[in-house]
C-alpha atoms as a PDB file:
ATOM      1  CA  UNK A   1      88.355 254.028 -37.735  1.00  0.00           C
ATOM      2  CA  UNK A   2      89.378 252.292 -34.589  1.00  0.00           C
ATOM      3  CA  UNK A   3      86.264 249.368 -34.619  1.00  0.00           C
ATOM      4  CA  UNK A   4      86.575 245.937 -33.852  1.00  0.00           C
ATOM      5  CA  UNK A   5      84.290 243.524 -35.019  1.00  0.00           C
ATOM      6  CA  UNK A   6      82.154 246.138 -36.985  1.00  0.00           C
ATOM      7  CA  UNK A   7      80.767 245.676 -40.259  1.00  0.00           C
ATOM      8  CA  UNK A   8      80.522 248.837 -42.530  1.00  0.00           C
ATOM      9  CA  UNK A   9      77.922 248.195 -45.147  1.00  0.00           C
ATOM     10  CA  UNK A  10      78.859 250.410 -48.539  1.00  0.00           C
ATOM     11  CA  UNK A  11      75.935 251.108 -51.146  1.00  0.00           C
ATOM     12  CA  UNK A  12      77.878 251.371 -55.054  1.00  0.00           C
ATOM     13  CA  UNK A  13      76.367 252.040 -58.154  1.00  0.00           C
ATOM     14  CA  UNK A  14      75.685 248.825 -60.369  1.00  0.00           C
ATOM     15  CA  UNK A  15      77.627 250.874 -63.189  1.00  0.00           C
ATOM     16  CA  UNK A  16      81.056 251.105 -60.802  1.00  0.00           C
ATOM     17  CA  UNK A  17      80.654 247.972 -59.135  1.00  0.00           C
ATOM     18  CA  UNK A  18      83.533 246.788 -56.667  1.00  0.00           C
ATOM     19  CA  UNK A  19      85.666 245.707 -59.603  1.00  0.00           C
ATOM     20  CA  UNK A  20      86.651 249.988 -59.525  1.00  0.00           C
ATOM     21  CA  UNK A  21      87.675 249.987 -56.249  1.00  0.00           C
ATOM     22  CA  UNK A  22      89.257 246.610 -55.828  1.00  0.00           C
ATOM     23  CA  UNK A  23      92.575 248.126 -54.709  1.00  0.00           C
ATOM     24  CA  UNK A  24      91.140 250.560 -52.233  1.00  0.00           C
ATOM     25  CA  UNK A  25      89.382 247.585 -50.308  1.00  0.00           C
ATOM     26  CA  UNK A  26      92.118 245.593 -50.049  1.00  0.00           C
ATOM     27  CA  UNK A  27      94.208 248.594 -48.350  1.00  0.00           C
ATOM     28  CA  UNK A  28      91.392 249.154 -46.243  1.00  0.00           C
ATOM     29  CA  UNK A  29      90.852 245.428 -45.567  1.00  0.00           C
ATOM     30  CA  UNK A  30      94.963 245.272 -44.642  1.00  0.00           C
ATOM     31  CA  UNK A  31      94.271 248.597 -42.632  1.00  0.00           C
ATOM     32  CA  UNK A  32      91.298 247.476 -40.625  1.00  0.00           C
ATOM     33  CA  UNK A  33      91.362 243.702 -40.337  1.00  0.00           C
ATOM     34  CA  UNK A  34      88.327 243.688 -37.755  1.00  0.00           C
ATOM     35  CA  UNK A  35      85.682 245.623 -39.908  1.00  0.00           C
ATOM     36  CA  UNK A  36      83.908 243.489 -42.267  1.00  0.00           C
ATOM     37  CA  UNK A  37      82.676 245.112 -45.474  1.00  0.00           C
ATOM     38  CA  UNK A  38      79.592 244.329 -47.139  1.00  0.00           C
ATOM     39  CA  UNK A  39      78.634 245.529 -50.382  1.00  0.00           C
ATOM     40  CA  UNK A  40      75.509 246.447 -51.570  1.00  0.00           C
ATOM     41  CA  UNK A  41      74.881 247.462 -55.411  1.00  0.00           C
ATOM     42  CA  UNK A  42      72.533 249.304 -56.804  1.00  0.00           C
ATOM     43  CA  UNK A  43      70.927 252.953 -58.261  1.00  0.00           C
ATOM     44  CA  UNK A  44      71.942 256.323 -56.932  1.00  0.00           C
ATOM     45  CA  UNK A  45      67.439 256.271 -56.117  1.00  0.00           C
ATOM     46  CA  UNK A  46      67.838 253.193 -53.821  1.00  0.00           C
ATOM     47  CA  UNK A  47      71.269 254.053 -52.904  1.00  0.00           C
ATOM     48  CA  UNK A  48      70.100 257.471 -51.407  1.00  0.00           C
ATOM     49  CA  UNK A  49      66.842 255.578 -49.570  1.00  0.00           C
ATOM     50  CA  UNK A  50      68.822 252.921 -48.219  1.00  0.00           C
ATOM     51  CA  UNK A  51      71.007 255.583 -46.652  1.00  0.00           C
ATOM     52  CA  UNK A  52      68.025 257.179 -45.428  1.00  0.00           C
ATOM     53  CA  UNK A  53      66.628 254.183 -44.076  1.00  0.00           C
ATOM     54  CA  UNK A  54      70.016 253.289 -42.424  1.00  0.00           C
ATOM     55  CA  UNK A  55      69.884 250.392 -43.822  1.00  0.00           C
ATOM     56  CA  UNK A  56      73.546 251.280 -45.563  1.00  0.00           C
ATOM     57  CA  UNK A  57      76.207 252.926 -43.947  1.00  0.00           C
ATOM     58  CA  UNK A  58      78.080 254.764 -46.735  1.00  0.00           C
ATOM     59  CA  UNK A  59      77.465 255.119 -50.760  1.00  0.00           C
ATOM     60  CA  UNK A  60      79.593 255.669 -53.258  1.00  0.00           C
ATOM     61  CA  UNK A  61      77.744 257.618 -56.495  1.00  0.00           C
ATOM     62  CA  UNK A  62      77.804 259.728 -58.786  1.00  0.00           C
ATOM     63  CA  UNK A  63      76.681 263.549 -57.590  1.00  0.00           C
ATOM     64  CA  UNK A  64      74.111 265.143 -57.529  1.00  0.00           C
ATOM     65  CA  UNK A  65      72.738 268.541 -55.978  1.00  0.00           C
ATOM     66  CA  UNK A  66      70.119 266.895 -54.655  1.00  0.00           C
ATOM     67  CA  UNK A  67      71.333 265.688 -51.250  1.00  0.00           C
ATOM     68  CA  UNK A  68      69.522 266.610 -48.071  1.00  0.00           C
ATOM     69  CA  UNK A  69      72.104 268.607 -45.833  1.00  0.00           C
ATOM     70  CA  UNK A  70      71.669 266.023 -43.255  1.00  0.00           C
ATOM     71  CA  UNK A  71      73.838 264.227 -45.532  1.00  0.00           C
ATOM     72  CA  UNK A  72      77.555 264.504 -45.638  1.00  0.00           C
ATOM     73  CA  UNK A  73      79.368 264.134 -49.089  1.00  0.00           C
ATOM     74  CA  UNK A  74      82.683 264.364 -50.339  1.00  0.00           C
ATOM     75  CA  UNK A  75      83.791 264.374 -53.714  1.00  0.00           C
ATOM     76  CA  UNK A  76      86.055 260.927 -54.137  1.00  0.00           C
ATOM     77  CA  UNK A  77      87.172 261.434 -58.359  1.00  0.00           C
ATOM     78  CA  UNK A  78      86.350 262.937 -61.042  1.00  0.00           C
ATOM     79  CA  UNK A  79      86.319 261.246 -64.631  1.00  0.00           C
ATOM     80  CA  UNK A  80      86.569 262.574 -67.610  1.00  0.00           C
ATOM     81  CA  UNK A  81      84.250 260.679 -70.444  1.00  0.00           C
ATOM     82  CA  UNK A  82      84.643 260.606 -74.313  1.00  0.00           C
ATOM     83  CA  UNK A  83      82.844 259.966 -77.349  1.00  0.00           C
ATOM     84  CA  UNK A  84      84.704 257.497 -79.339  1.00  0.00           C
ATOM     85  CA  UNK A  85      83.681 256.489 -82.912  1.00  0.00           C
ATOM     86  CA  UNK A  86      85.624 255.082 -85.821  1.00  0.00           C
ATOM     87  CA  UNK A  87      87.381 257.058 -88.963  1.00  0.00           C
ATOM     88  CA  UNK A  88      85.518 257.828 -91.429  1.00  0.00           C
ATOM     89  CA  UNK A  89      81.617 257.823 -89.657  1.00  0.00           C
ATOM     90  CA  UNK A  90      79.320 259.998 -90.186  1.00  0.00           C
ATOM     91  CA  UNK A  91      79.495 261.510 -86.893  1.00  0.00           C
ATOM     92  CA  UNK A  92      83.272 262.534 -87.335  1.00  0.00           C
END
């Protein structure tokens, strides 16, 4: 990106928050020192109307098959999830 004075607003998922991507905005903050970023948190739904409406610039959340093709997406991680349970439960 080659903006100055810009502000990029990013739509995340309440669930990833910008705790998970703490280290990639502060490269990109380093990188480009005149874009401000302003995040905006909430549910793939209101994510994907706010987008619509242009009233965000980017989201980050999880897939779905659902996207209009106007919409670009690119697949940023994938992550594995587990079922974790003590020895000895029922469920084991």
């Amino acid at each position: 990106l080659c903006l100055e004075n810009a502000n990029l607003k990013v739509g995340v998922m309440c669930t990833i928050g910008p705790r998970r991507f703490t280290g990639l905005l502060t490269d990109f903050n380093r990188r480009q020192q005149g874009i401000q970023l302003q995040l905006v948190e909430g549910v793939p739904a209101s994510l994907s109307q706010l987008l619509e409406a242009g009233e965000i610039d980017v989201a980050i959340m999880a897939s779905s098959n659902s996207f209009p093709e106007r919409f670009d997406v690119t697949p940023l991680y994938r992550e594995r999830f587990v079922l974790a349970f003590p020895n000895g439960h029922r469920l084991g």
